[in-house]
Protein backbone atom coordinates (compact mmCIF):
# COMPACT_ATOMS: atom_id res chain seq x y z
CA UNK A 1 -48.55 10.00 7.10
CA UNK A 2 -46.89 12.80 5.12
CA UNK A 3 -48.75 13.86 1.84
CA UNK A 4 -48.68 12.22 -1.10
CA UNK A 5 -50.06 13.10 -4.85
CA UNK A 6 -52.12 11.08 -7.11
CA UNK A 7 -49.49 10.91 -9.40
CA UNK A 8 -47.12 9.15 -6.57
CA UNK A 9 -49.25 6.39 -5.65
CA UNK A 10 -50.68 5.91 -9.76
CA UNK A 11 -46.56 5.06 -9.58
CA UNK A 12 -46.95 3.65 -6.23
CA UNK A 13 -49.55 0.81 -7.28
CA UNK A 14 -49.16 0.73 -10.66
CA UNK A 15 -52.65 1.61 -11.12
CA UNK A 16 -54.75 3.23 -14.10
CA UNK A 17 -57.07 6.71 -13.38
CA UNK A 18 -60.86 5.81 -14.20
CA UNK A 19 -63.08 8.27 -15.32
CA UNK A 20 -62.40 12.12 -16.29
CA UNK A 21 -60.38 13.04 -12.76
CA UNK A 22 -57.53 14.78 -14.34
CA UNK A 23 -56.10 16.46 -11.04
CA UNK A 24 -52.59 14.37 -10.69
CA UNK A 25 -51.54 16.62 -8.15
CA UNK A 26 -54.40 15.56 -5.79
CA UNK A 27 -53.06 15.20 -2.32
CA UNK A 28 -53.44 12.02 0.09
CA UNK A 29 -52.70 12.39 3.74
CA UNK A 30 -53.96 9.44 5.03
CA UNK A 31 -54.92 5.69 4.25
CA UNK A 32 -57.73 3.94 5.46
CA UNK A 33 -59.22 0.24 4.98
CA UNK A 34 -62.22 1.42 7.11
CA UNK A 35 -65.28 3.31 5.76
CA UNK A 36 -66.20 4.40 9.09
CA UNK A 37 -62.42 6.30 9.64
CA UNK A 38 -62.52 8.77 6.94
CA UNK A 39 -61.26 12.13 6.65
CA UNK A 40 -60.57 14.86 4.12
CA UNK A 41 -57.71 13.74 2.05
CA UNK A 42 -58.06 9.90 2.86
CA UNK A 43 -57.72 7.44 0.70
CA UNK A 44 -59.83 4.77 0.83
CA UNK A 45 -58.09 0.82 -0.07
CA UNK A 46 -61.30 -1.32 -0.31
CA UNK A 47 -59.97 -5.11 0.99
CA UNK A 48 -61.82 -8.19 -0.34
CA UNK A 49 -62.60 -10.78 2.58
CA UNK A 50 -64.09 -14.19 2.06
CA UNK A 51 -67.30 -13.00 3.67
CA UNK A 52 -66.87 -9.44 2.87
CA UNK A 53 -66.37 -7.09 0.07
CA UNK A 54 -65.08 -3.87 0.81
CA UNK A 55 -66.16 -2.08 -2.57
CA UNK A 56 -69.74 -1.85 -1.43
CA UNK A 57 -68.19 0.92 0.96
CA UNK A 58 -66.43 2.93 -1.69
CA UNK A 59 -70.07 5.37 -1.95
CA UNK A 60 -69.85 6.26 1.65
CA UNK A 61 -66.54 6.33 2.05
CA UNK A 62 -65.81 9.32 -0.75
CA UNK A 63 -69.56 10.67 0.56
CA UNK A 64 -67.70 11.03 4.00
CA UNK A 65 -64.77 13.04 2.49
CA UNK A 66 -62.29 10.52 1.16
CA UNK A 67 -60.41 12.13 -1.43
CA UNK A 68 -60.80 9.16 -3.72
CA UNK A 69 -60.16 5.13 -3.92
CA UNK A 70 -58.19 1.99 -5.13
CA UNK A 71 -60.82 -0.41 -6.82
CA UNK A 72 -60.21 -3.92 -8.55
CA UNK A 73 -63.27 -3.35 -10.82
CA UNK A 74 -63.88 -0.94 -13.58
CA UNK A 75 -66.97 1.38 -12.68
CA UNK A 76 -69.44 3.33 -15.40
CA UNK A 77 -70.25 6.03 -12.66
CA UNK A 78 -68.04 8.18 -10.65
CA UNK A 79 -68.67 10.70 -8.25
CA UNK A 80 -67.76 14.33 -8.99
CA UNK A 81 -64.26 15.51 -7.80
CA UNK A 82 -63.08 12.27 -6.76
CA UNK A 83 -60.43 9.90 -7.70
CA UNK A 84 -60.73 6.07 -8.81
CA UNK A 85 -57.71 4.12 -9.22
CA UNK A 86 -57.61 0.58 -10.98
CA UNK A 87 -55.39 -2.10 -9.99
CA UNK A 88 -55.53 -5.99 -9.95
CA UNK A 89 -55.70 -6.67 -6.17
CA UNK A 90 -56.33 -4.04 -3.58
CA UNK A 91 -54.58 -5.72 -0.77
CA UNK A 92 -51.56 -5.88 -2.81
CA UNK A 93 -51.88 -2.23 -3.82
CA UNK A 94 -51.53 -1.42 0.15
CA UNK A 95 -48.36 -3.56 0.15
CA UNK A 96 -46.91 -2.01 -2.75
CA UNK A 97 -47.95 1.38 -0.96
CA UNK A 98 -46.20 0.77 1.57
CA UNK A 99 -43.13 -0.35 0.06
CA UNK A 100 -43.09 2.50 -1.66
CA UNK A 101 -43.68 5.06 1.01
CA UNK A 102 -41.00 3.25 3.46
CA UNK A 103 -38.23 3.54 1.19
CA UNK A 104 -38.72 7.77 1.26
CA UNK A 105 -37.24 7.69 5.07
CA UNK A 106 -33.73 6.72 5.12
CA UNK A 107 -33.73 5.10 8.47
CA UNK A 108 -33.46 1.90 9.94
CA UNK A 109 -35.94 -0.84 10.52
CA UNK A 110 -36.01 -3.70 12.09
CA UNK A 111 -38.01 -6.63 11.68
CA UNK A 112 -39.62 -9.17 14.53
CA UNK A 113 -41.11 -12.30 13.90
CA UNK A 114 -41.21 -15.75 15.96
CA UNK A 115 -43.79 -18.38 17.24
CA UNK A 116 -43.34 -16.75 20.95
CA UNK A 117 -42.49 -13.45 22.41
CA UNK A 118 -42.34 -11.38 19.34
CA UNK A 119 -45.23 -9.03 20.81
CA UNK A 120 -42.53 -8.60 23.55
CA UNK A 121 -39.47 -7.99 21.85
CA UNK A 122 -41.19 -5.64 19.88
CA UNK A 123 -41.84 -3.84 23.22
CA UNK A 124 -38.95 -4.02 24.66
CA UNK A 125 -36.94 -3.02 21.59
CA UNK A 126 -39.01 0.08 21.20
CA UNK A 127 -38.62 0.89 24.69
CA UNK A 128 -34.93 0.75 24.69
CA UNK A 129 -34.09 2.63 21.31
CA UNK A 130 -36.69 5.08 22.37
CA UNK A 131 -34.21 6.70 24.82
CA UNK A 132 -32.33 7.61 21.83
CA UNK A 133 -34.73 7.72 19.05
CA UNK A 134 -38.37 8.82 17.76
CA UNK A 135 -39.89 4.94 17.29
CA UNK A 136 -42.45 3.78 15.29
CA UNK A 137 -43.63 0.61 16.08
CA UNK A 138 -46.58 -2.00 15.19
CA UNK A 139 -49.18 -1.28 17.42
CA UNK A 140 -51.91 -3.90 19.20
CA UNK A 141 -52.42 -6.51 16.61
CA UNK A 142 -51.12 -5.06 13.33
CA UNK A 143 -48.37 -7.38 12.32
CA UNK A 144 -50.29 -9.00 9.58
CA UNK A 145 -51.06 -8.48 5.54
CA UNK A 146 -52.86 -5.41 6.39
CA UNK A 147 -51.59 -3.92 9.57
CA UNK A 148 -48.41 -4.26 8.55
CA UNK A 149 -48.57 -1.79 5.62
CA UNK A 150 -50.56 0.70 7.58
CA UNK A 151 -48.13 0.78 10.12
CA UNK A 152 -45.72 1.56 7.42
CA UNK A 153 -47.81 4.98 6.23
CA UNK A 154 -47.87 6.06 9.82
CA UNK A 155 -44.63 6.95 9.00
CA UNK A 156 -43.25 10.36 8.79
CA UNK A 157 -40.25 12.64 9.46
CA UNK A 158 -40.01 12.64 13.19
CA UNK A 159 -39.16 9.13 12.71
CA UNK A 160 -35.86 7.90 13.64
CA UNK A 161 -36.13 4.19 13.73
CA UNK A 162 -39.01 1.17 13.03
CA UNK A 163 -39.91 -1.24 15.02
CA UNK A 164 -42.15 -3.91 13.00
CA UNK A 165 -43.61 -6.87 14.03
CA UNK A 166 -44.88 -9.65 11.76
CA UNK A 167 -47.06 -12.90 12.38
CA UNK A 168 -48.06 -15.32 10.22
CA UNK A 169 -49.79 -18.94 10.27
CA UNK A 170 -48.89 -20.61 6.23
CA UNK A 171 -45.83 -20.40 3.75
CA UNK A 172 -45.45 -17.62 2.50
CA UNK A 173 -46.66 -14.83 4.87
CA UNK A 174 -43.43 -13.90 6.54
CA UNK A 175 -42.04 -13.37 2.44
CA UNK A 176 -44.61 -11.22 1.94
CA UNK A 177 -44.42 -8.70 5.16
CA UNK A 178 -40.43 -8.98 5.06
CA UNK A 179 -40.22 -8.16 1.33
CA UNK A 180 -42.20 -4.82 2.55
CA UNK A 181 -40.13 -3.57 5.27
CA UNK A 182 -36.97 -5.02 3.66
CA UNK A 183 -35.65 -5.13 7.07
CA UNK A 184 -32.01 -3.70 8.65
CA UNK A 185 -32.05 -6.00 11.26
CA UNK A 186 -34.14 -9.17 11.47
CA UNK A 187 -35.25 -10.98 14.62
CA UNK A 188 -36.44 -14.59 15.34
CA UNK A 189 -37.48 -14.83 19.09
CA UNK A 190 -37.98 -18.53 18.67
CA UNK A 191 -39.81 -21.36 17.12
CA UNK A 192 -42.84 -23.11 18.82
CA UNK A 193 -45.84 -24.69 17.72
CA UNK A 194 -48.09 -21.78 17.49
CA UNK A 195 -50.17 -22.33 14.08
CA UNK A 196 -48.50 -26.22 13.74
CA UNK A 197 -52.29 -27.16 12.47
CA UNK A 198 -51.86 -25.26 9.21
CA UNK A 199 -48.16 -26.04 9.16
CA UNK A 200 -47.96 -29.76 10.46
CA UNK A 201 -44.63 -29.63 12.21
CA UNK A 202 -42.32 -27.50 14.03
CA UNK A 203 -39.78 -27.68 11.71
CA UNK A 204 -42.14 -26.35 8.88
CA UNK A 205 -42.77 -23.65 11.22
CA UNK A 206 -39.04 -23.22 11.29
CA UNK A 207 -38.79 -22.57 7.87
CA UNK A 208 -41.61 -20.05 7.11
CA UNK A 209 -39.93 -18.20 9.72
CA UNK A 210 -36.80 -18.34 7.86
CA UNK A 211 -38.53 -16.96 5.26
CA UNK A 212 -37.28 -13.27 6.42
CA UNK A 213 -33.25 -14.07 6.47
CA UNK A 214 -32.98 -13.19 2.86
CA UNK A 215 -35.18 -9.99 2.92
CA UNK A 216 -32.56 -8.76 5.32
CA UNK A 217 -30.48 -6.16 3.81
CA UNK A 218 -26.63 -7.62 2.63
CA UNK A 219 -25.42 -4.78 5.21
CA UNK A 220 -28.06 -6.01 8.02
CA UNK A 221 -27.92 -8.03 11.14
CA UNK A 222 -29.59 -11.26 12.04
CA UNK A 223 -30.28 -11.96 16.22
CA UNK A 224 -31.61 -14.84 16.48
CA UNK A 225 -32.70 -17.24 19.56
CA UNK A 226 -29.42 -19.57 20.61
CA UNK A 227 -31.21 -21.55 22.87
CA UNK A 228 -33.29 -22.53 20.48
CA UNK A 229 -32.63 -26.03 19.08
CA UNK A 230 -33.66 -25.26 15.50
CA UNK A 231 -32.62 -21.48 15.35
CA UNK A 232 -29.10 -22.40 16.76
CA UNK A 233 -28.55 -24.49 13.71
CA UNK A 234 -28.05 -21.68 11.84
CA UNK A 235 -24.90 -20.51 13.55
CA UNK A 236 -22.64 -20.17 10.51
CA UNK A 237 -25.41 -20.53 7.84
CA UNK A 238 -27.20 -17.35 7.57
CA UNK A 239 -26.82 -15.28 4.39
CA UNK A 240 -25.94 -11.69 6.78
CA UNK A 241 -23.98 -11.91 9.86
CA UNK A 242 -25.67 -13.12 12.70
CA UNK A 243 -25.75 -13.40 16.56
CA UNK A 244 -27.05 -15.44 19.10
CA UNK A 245 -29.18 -14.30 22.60
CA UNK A 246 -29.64 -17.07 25.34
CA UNK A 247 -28.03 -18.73 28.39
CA UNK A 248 -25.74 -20.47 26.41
CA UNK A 249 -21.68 -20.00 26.50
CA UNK A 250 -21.88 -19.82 22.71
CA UNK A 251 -23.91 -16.94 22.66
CA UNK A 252 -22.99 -13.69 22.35
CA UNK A 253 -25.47 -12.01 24.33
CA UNK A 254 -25.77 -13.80 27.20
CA UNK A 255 -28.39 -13.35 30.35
CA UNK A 256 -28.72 -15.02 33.68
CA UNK A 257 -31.38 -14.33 35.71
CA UNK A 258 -30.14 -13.60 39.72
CA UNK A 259 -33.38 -12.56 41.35
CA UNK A 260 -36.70 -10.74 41.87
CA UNK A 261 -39.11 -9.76 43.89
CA UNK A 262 -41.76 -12.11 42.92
CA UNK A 263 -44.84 -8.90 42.37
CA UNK A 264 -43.59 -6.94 39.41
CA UNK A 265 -39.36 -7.44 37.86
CA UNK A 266 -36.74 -9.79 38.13
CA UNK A 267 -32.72 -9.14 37.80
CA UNK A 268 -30.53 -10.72 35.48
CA UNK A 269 -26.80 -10.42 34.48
CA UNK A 270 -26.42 -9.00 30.79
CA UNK A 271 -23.06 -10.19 29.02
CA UNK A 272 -22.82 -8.55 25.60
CA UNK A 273 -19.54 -7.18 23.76
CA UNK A 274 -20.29 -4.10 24.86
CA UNK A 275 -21.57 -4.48 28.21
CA UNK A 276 -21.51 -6.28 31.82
CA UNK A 277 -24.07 -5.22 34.42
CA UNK A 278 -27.23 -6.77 36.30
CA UNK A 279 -30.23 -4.87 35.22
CA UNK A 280 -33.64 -5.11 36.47
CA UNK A 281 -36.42 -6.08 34.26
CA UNK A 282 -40.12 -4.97 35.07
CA UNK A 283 -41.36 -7.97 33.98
CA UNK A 284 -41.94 -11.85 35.93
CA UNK A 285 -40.53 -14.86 34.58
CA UNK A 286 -37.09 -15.95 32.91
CA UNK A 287 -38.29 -15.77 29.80
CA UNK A 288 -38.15 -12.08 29.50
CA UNK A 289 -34.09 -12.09 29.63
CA UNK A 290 -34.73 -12.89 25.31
CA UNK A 291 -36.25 -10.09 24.59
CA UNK A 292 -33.79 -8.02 27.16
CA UNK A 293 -31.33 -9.39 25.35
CA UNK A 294 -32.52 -8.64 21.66
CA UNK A 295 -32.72 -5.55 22.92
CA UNK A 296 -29.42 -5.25 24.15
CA UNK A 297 -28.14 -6.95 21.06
CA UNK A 298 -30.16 -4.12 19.07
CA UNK A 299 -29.52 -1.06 21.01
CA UNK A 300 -25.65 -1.88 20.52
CA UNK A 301 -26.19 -2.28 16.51
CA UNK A 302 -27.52 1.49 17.14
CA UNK A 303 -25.48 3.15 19.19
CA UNK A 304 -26.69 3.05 22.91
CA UNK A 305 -24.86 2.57 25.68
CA UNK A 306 -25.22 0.22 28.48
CA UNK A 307 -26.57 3.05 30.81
CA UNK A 308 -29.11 3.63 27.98
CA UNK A 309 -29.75 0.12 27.13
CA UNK A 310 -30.41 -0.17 30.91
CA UNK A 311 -32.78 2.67 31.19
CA UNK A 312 -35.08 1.29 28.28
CA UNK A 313 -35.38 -1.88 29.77
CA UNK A 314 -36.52 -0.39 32.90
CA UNK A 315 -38.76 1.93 30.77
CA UNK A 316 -40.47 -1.45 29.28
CA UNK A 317 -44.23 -1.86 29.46
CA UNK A 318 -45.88 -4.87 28.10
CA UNK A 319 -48.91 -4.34 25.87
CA UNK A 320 -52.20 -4.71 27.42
CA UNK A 321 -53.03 -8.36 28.51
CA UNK A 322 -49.73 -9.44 27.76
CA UNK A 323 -48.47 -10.42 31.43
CA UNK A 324 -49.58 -7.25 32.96
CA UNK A 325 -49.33 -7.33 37.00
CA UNK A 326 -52.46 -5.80 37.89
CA UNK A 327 -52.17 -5.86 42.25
CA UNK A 328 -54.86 -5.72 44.04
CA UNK A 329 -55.75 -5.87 47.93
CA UNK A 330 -55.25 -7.94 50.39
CA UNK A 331 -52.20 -9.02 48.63
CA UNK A 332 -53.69 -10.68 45.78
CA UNK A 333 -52.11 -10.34 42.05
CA UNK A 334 -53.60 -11.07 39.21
CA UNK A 335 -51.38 -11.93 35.74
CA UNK A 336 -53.35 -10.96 33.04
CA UNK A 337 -51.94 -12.64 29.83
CA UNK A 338 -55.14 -13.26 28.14
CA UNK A 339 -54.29 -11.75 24.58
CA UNK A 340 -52.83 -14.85 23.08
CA UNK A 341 -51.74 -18.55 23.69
CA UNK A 342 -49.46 -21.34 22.57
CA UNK A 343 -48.03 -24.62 24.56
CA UNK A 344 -44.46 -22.48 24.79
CA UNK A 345 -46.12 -19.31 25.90
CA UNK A 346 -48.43 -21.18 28.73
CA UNK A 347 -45.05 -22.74 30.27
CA UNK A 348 -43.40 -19.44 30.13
CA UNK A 349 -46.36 -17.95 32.03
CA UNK A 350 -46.94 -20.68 34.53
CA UNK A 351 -43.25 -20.72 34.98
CA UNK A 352 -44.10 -16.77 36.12
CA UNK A 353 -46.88 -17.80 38.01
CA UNK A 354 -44.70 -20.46 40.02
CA UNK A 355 -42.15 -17.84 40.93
CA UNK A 356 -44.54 -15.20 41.75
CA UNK A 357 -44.72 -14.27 45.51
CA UNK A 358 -47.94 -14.88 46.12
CA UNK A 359 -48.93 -17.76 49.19
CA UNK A 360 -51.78 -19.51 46.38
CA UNK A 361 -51.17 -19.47 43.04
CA UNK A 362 -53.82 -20.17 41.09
CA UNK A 363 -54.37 -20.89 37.15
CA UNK A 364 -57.19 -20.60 34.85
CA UNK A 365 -56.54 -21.53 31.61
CA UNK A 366 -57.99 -21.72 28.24
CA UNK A 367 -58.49 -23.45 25.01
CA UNK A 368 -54.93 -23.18 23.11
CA UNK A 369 -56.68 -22.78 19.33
CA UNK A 370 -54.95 -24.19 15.86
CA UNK A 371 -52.79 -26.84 17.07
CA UNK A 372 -55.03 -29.44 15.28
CA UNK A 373 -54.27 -33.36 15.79
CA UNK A 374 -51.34 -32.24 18.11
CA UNK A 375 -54.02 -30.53 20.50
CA UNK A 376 -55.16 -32.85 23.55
CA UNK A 377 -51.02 -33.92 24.03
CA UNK A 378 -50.31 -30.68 23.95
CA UNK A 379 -52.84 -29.56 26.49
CA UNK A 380 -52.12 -32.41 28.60
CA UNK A 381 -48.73 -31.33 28.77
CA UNK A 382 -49.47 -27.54 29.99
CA UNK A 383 -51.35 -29.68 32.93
CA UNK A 384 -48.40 -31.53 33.81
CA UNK A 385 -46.29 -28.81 33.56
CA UNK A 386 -48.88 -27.04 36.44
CA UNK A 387 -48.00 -30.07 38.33
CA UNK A 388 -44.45 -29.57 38.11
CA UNK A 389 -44.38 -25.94 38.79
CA UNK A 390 -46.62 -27.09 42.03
CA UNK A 391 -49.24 -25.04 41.20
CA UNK A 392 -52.37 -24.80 43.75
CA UNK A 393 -55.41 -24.47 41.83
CA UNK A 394 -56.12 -24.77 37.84
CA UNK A 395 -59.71 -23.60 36.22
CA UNK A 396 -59.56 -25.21 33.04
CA UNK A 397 -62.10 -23.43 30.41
CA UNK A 398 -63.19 -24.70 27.26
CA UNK A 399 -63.48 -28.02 25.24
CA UNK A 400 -59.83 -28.93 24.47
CA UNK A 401 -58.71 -27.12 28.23
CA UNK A 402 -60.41 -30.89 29.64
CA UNK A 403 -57.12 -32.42 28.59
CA UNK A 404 -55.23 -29.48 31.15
CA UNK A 405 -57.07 -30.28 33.77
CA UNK A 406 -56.70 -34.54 33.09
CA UNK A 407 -52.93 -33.79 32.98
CA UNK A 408 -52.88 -31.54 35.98
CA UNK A 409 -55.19 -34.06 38.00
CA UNK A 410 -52.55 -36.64 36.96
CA UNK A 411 -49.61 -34.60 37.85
CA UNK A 412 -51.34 -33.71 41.30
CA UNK A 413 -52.39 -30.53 41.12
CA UNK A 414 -54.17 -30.42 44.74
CA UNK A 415 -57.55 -28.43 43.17
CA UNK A 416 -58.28 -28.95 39.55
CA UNK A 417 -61.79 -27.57 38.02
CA UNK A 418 -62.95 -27.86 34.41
CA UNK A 419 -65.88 -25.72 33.46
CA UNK A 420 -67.44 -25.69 29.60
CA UNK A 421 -67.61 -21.58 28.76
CA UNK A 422 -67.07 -18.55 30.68
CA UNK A 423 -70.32 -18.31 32.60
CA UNK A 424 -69.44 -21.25 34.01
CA UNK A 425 -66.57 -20.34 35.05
CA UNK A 426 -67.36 -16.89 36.53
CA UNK A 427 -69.19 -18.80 39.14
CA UNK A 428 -66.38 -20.62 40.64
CA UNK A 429 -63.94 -17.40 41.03
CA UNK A 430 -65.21 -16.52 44.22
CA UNK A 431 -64.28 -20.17 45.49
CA UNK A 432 -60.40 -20.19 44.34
CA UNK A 433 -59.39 -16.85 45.27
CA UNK A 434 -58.21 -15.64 49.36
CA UNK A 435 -56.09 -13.17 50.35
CA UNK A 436 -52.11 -13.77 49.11
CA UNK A 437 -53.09 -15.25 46.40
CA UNK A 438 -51.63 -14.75 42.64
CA UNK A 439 -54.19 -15.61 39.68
CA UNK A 440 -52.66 -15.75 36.19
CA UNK A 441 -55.19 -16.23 33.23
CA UNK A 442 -54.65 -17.25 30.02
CA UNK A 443 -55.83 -18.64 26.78
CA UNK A 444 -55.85 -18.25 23.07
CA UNK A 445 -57.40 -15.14 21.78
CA UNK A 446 -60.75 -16.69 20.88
CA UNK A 447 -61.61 -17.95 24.75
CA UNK A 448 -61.75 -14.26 25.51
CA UNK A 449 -60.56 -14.73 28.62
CA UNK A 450 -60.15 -11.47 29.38
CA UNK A 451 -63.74 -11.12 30.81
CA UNK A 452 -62.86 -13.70 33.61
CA UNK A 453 -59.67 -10.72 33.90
CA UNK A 454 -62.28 -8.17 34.24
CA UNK A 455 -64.58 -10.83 36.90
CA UNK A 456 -61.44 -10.91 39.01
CA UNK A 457 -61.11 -7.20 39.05
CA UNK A 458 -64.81 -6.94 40.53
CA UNK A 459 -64.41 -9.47 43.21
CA UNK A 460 -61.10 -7.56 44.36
CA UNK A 461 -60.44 -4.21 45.93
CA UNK A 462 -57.80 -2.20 44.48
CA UNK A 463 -54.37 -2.54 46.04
């Protein structure tokens, strides 16, 4: 973050000084949420949970150094030399922040959303522009009301370009975060039925992701998923210019996937106006030609060429547990995608899984959380879907992950085991790996799943 004055964020937030602090030209070179991450010059933004108050921190916070705080209550005691600033909500006073602080860099961002792959494309975009430009983009899970507008005062003038993801699970969200970053170009990956509990249907989900076309700016961009059966009907309907990725012919970036080597990238063709080549992805599964192909689509808005468009996407490296190839001896691979889960992103993945190289290919999957009444089809679907992909072996963890292993026992899935929690199901690793085998694991961020990643790497040497 680049240093700010009192003054600027009393204009920033809209906020009222409390006390005798008198010192407008204060600086601020930083913005923290978290007590426990202060420095000199912070400034602390107290957040408001619904089993937490963050103004019972504001003492040690400005005892550790902050420079001073946002509050929603009025105080009758102040500590010496430090600021208090008064505004209605504190959360909103970080988005308002934020807005305020993005619009003094005149460069372009561009904003990600969608119900799969927008971790990704977010990845993949950064990793392409980044041949020509200084990126900032959302790191780990920051995509949300607060992470969001932190990324935001990361900003400073190295910065060339943004990269900005955002999630959401009700109405409303997507507004918010896209009436923020007020967004050059906007991205959809696609529409799924991640968060259809809250949102009871996928074309509800459809339109709070819609929610960020008309935040785009009038001279902006819109990619969006052609392949998609409820994106596509937008073609023609979209208040900025928009184009289409997918396998389609009436898209206008257009991938086809030729090959791979089953361990760590496959090759596609990339058809764009601007470009014609087979490039290799370091990635598995056909899924990854969208976010190649945002990418593309992207890197062309800015300037690249193919031979740099092509050199970011070989540059590309997922963020942890998010498909990374971890190889190990003896020929076995393990897929770790443990960081999140949906009934889309589980077919992508087993899709991966069934074109991996590996002699056995085993799956153990997880719970897949807030999908509600829709939950036991939609598990029972991933399990036929194993069976269809002729998948070896599925470990099935959790309460709702019964229904994966009913419908993989029904699609014939030759070794199908269902075990209650993760101690149960560290115990039966040793039985379903060999040598030549691949192993992907997945499951919705509450399964933690990731500890049966970290099992896996004990019983295996490294490769």
């Amino acid at each position: 973050m680049e240093t700010i004055t009192l003054a600027q964020l009393l204009e920033a937030v809209d906020g009222r000084l409390l006390g005798d602090f008198d010192r407008l030209d204060a600086p601020i070179s930083q913005v923290e949420t978290d007590s426990r991450a202060i420095h000199p010059g912070t400034l602390f933004i107290p957040l408001v949970g619904d089993r937490f108050d963050g103004h019972a921190y504001i003492g040690s916070a400005l005892e550790g150094g902050a420079a001073g705080c946002i509050t929603a209550y009025e105080r009758d005691t102040f500590l010496p030399g430090k600021f208090y600033v008064k505004v209605d909500d504190t959360e909103k006073a970080l988005g308002r922040l934020a807005a305020w602080y993005k619009d003094r860099f005149p460069i372009p961002f561009i904003g990600v959303t969608g119900s799969v792959g927008k971790t990704t494309a977010k990845d993949m975009l950064a990793a392409v522009l980044g041949v020509k430009y200084k990126v900032l983009k959302t790191e780990g899970n920051h995509n949300n009301n607060i992470g969001l507008p932190l990324t935001l005062l990361e900003l400073d003038s190295s910065h060339q370009i943004a990269v900005l993801e955002m999630g959401m699970d009700k109405f409303g969200e997507i507004d918010y975060l896209a009436g923020i970053v007020r967004p050059d170009v906007g991205v959809i990956t696609n529409i799924g039925d991640a968060h259809i509990e809250r949102l009871g249907s996928r074309e509800n989900i459809f339109k709070a992701k819609c929610e960020l076309l008309a935040h785009v700016k009038k001279d902006g961009l819109l990619i969006l998923n052609g392949d998609d059966s409820l994106l596509s009907t937008l073609k023609g309907n979209t208040p900025v210019p928009a184009v289409f990725c997918g396998q389609g012919e009436g898209c206008e970036y257009r991938a086809q996937v030729t090959g791979g080597d089953g361990v760590s990238h496959i090759h596609c063709r990339l058809t764009t106006p601007l470009m014609d080549r087979e490039v290799k992805i370091p990635a598995l599964g056909e899924h990854m030609i969208y976010p190649a192909l945002i990418a593309a689509a992207v890197g062309e808005r800015f300037g690249l060429t193919p031979s740099q468009i092509e050199e970011g996407i070989n540059q590309f490296v997922p963020t942890r547990m998010r498909m990374n190839v971890l190889r190990r001896g003896e020929g076995i691979t393990i897929l770790d995608d443990t960081y999140n889960a949906n009934p889309q992103s589980m077919r992508a993945a087993i899709s991966a899984l069934a074109g991996s190289r590996g002699g056995r290919k085993v799956a153990i999957l997880g719970d897949m959380l807030e999908l509600g009444p829709f939950a036991p089809a939609l598990h029972s679907g991933v399990g036929e879907c194993l069976g269809e992909a002729r998948i070896d072996c599925l470990v099935a963890v959790g309460e709702l992950a019964r229904h994966i292993a009913e419908g993989a026992r029904d699609a014939g899935v030759p070794q199908v085991i269902h075990c209650a929690g993760l101690e149960e199901a560290r115990a039966v690793l040793p039985q379903v790996i060999c040598p030549d085998c691949t192993v992907l694991v997945k499951a919705s961020r509450g399964m933690k799943l990731e500890e049966l990643t970290a099992r896996l790497l004990e019983l295996t040497a490294e490769g």
